[in-house]
PDB file of N, CA and C in Angstrom:
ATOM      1  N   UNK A   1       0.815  -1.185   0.000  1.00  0.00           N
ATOM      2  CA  UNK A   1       0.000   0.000   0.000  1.00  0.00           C
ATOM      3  C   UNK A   1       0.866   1.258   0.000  1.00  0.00           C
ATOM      4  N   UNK A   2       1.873   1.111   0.739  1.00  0.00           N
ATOM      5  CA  UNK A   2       2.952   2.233   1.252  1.00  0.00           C
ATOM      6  C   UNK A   2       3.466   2.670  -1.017  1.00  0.00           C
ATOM      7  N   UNK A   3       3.838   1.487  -1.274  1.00  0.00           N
ATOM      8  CA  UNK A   3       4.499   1.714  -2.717  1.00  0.00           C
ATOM      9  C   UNK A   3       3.465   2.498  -3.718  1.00  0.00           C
ATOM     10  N   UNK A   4       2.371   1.893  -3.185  1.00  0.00           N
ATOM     11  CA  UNK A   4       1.211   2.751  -4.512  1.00  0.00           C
ATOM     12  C   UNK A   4       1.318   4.464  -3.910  1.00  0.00           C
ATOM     13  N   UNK A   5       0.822   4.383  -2.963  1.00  0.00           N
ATOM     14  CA  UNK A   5       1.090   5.929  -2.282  1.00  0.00           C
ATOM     15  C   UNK A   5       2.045   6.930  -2.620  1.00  0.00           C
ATOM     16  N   UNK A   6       3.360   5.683  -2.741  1.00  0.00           N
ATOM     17  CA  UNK A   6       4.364   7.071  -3.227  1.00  0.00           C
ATOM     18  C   UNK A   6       4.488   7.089  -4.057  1.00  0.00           C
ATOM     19  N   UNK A   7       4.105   6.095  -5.087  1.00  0.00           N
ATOM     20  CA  UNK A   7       4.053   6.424  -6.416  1.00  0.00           C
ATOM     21  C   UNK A   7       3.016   7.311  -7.212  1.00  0.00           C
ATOM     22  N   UNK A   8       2.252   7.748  -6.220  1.00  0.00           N
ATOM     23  CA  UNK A   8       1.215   8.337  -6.417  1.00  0.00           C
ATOM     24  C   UNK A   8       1.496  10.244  -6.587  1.00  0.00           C
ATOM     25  N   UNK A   9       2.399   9.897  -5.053  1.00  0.00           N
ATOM     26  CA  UNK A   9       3.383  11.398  -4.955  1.00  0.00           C
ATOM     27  C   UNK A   9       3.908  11.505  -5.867  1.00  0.00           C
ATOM     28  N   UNK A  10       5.035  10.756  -6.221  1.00  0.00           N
ATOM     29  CA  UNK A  10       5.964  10.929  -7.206  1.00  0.00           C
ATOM     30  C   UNK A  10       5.309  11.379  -8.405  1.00  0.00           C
ATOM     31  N   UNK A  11       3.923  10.627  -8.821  1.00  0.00           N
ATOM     32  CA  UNK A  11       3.346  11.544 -10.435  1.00  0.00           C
ATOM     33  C   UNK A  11       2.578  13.252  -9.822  1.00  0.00           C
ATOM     34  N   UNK A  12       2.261  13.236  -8.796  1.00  0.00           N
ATOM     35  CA  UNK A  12       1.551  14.623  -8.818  1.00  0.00           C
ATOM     36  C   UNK A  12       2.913  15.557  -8.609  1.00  0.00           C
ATOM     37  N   UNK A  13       4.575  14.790  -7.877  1.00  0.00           N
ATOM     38  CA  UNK A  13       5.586  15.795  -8.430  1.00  0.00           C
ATOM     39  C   UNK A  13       6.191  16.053  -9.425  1.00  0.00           C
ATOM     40  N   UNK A  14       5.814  15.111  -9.835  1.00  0.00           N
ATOM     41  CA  UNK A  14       6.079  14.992 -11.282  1.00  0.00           C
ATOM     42  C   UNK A  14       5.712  15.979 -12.646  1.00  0.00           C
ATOM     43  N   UNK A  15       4.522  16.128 -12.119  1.00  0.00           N
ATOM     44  CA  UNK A  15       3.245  16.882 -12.924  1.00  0.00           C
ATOM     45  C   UNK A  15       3.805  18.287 -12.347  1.00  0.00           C
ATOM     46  N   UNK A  16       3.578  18.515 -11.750  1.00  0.00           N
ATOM     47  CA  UNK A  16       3.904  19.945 -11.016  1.00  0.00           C
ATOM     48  C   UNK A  16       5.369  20.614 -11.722  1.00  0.00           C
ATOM     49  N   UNK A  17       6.137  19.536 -11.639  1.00  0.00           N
ATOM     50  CA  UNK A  17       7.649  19.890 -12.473  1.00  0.00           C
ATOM     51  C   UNK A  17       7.026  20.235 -13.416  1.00  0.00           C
ATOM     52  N   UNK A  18       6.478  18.994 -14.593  1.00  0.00           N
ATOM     53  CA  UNK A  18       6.555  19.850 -15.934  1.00  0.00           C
ATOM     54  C   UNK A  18       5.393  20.715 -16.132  1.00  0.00           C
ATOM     55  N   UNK A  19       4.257  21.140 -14.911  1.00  0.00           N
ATOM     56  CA  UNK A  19       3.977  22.320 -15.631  1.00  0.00           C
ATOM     57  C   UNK A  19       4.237  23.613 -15.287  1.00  0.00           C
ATOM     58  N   UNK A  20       5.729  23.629 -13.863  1.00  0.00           N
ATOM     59  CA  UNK A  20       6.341  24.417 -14.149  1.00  0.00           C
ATOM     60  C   UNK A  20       7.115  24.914 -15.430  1.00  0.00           C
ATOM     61  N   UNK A  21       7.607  23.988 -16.085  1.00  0.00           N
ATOM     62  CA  UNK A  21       8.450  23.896 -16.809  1.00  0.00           C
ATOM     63  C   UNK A  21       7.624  24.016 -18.379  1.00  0.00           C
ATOM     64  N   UNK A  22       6.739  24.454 -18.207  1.00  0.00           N
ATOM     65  CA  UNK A  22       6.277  25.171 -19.334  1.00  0.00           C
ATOM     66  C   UNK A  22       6.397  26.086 -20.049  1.00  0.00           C
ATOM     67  N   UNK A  23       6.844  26.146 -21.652  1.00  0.00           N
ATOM     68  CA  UNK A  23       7.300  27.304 -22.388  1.00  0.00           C
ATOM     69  C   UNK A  23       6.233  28.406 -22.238  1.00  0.00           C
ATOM     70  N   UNK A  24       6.885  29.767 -22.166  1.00  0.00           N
ATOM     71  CA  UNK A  24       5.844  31.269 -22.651  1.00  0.00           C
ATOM     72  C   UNK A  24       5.410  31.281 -24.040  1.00  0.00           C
ATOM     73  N   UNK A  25       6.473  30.470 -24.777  1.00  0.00           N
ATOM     74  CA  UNK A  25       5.942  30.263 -26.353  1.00  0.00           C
ATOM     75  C   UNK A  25       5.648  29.233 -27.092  1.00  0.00           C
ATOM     76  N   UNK A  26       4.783  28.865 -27.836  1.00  0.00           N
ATOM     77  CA  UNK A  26       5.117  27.494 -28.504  1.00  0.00           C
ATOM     78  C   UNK A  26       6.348  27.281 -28.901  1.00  0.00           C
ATOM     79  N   UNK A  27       6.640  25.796 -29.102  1.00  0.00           N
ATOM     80  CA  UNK A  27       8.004  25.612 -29.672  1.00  0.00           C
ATOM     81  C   UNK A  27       8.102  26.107 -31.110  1.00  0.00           C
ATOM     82  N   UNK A  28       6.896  25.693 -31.685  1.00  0.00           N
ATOM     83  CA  UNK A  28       7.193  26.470 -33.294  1.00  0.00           C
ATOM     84  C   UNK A  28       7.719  27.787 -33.524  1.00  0.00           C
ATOM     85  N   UNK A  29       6.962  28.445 -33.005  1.00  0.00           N
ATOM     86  CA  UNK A  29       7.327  29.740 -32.518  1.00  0.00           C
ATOM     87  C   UNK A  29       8.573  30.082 -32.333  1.00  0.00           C
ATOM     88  N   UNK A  30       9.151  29.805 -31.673  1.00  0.00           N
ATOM     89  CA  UNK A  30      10.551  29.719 -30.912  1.00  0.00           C
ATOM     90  C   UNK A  30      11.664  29.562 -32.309  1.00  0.00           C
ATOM     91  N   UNK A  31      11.603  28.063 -32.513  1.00  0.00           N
ATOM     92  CA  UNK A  31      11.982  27.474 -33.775  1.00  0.00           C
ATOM     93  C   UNK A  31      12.113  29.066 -35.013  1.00  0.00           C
ATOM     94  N   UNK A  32      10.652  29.134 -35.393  1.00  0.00           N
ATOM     95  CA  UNK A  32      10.665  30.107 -36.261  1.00  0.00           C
ATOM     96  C   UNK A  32      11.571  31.140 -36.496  1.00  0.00           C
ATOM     97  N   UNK A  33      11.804  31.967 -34.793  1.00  0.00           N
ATOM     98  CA  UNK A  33      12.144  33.078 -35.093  1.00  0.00           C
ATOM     99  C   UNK A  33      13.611  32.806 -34.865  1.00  0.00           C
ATOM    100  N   UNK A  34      14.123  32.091 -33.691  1.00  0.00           N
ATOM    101  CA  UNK A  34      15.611  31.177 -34.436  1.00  0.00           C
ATOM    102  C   UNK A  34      16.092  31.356 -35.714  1.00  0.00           C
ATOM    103  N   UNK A  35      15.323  30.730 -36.832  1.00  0.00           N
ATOM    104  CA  UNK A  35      15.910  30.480 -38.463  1.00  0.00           C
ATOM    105  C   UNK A  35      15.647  32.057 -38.803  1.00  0.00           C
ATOM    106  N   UNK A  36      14.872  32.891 -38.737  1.00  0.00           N
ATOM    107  CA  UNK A  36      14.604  33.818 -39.158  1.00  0.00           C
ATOM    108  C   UNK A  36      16.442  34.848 -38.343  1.00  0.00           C
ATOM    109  N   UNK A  37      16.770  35.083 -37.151  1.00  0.00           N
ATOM    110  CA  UNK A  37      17.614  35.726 -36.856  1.00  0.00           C
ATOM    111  C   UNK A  37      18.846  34.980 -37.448  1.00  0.00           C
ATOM    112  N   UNK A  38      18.938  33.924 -37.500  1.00  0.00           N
ATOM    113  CA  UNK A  38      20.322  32.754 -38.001  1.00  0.00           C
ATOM    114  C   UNK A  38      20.257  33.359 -39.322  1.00  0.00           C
ATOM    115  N   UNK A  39      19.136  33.348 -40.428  1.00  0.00           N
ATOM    116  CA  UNK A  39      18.760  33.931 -41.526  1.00  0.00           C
ATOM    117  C   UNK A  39      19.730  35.237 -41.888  1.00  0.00           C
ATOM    118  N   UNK A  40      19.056  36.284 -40.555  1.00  0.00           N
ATOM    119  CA  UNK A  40      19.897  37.371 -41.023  1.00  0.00           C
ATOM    120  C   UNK A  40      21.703  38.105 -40.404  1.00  0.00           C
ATOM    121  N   UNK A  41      21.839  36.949 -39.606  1.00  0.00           N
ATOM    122  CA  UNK A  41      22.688  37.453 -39.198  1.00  0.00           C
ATOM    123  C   UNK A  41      23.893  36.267 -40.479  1.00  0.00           C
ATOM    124  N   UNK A  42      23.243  35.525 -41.250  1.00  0.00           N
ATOM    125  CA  UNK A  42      23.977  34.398 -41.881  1.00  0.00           C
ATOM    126  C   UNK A  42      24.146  35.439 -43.225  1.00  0.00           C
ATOM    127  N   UNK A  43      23.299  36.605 -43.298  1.00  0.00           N
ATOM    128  CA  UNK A  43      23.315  37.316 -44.626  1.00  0.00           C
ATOM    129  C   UNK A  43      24.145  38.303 -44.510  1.00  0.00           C
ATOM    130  N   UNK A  44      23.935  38.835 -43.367  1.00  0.00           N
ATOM    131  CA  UNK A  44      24.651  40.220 -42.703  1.00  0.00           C
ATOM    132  C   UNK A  44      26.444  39.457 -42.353  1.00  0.00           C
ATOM    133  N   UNK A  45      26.790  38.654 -42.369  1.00  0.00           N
ATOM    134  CA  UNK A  45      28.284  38.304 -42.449  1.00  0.00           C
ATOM    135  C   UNK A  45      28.797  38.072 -43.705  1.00  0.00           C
ATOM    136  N   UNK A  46      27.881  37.247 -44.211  1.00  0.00           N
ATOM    137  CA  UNK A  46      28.400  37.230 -45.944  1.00  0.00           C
ATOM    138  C   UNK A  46      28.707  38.314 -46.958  1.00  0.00           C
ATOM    139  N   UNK A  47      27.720  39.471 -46.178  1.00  0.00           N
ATOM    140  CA  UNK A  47      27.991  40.704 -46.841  1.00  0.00           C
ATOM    141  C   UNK A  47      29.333  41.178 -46.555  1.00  0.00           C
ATOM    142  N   UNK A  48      29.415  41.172 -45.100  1.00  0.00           N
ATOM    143  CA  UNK A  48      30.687  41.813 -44.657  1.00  0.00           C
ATOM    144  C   UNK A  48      32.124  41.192 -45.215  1.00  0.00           C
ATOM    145  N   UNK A  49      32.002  39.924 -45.528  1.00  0.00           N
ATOM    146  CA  UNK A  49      33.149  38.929 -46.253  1.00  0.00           C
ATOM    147  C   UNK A  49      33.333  39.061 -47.734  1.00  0.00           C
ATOM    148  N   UNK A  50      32.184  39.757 -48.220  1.00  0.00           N
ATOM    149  CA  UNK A  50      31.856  40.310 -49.757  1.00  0.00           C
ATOM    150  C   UNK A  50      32.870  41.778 -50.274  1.00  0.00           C
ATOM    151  N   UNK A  51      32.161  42.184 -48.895  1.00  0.00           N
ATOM    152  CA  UNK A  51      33.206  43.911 -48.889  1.00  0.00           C
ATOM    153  C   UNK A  51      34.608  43.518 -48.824  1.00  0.00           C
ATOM    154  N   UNK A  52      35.021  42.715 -47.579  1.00  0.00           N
ATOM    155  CA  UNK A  52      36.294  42.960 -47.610  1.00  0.00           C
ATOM    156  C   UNK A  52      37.052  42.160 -48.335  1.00  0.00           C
ATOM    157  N   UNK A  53      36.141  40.873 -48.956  1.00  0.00           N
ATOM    158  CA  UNK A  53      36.986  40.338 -50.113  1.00  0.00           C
ATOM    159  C   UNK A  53      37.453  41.379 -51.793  1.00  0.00           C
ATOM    160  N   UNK A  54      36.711  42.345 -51.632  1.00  0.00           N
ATOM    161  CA  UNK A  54      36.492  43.531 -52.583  1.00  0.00           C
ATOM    162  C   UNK A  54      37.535  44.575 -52.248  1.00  0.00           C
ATOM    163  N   UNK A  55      37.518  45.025 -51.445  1.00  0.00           N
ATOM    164  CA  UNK A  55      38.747  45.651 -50.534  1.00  0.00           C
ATOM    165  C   UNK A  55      40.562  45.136 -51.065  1.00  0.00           C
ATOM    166  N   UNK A  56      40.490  43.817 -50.304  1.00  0.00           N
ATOM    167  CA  UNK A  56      41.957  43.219 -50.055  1.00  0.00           C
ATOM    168  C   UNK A  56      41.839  42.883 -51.732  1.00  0.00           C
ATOM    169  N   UNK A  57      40.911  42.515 -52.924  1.00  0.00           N
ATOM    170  CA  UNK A  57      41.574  42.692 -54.177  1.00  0.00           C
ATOM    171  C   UNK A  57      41.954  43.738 -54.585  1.00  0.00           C
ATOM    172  N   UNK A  58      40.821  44.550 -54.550  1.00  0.00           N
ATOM    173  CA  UNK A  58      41.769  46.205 -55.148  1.00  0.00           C
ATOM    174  C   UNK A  58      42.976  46.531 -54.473  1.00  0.00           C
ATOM    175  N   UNK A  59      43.290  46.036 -53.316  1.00  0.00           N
ATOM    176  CA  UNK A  59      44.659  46.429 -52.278  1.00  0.00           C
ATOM    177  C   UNK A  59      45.886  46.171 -53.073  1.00  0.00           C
ATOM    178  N   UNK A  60      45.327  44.412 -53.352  1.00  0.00           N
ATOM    179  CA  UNK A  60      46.893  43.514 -54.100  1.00  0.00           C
ATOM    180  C   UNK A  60      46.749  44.114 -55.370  1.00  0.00           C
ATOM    181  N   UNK A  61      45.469  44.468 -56.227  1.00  0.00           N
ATOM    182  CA  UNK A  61      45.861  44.838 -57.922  1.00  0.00           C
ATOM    183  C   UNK A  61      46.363  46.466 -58.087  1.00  0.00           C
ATOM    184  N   UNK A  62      46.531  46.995 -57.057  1.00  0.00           N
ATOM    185  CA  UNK A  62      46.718  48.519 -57.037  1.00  0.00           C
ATOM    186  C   UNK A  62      45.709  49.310 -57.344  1.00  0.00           C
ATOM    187  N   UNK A  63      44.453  48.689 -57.100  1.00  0.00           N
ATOM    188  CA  UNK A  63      43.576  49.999 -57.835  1.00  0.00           C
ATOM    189  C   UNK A  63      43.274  50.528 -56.135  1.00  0.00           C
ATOM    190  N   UNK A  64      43.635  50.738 -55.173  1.00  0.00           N
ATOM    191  CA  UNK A  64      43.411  51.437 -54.443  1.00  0.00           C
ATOM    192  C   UNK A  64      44.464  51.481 -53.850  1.00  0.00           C
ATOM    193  N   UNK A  65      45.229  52.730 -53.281  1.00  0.00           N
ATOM    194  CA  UNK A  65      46.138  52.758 -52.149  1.00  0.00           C
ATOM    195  C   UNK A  65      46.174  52.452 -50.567  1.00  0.00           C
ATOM    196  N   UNK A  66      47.065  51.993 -50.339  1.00  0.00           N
ATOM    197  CA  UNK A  66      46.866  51.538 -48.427  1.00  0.00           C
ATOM    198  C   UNK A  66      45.672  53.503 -47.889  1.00  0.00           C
ATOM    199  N   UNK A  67      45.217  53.403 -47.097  1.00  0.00           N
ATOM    200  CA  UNK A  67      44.125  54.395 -45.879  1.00  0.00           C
ATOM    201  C   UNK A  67      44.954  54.915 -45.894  1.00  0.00           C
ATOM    202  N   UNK A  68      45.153  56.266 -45.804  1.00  0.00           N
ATOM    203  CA  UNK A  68      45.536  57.275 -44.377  1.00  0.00           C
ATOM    204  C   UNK A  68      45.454  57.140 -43.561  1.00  0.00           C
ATOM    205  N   UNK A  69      45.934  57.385 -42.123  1.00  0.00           N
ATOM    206  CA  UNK A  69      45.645  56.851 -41.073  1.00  0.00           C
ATOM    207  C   UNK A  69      45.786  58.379 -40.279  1.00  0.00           C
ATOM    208  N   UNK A  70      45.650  59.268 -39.514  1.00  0.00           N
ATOM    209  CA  UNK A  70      45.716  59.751 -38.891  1.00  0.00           C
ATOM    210  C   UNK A  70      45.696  61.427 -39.409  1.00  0.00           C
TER     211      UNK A  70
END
């Protein structure tokens, strides 16, 4: 009798855990906006690797001179 009892506890702590442990958002949701920021931050680097691959050629073919600096 003692074993059913606590096994009885054990699911209502059980329960209590996971519905603490409940998301504020669906997972889709979540998911979504994930790929969507990965999206732009995956576009927004490629750009930046675009420029400066554009850069360091004109550097080596001479069509631009080293910056000024100061």
């Amino acid at each position: 009798m003692s074993s059913v009892r606590s096994a009885n506890v054990f699911l209502k702590e059980n329960r209590a855990a996971k519905e603490e442990m409940a998301m504020a958002m669906p997972l889709s949701l979540a998911t979504y906006i994930v790929n969507m920021v990965w999206a732009l931050l995956d576009g927004w680097i490629s750009s930046c690797v675009i420029v400066a691959d554009e850069i360091a050629r004109a550097l080596r073919t001479g069509d631009i001179g080293p910056f000024p600096i100061g």
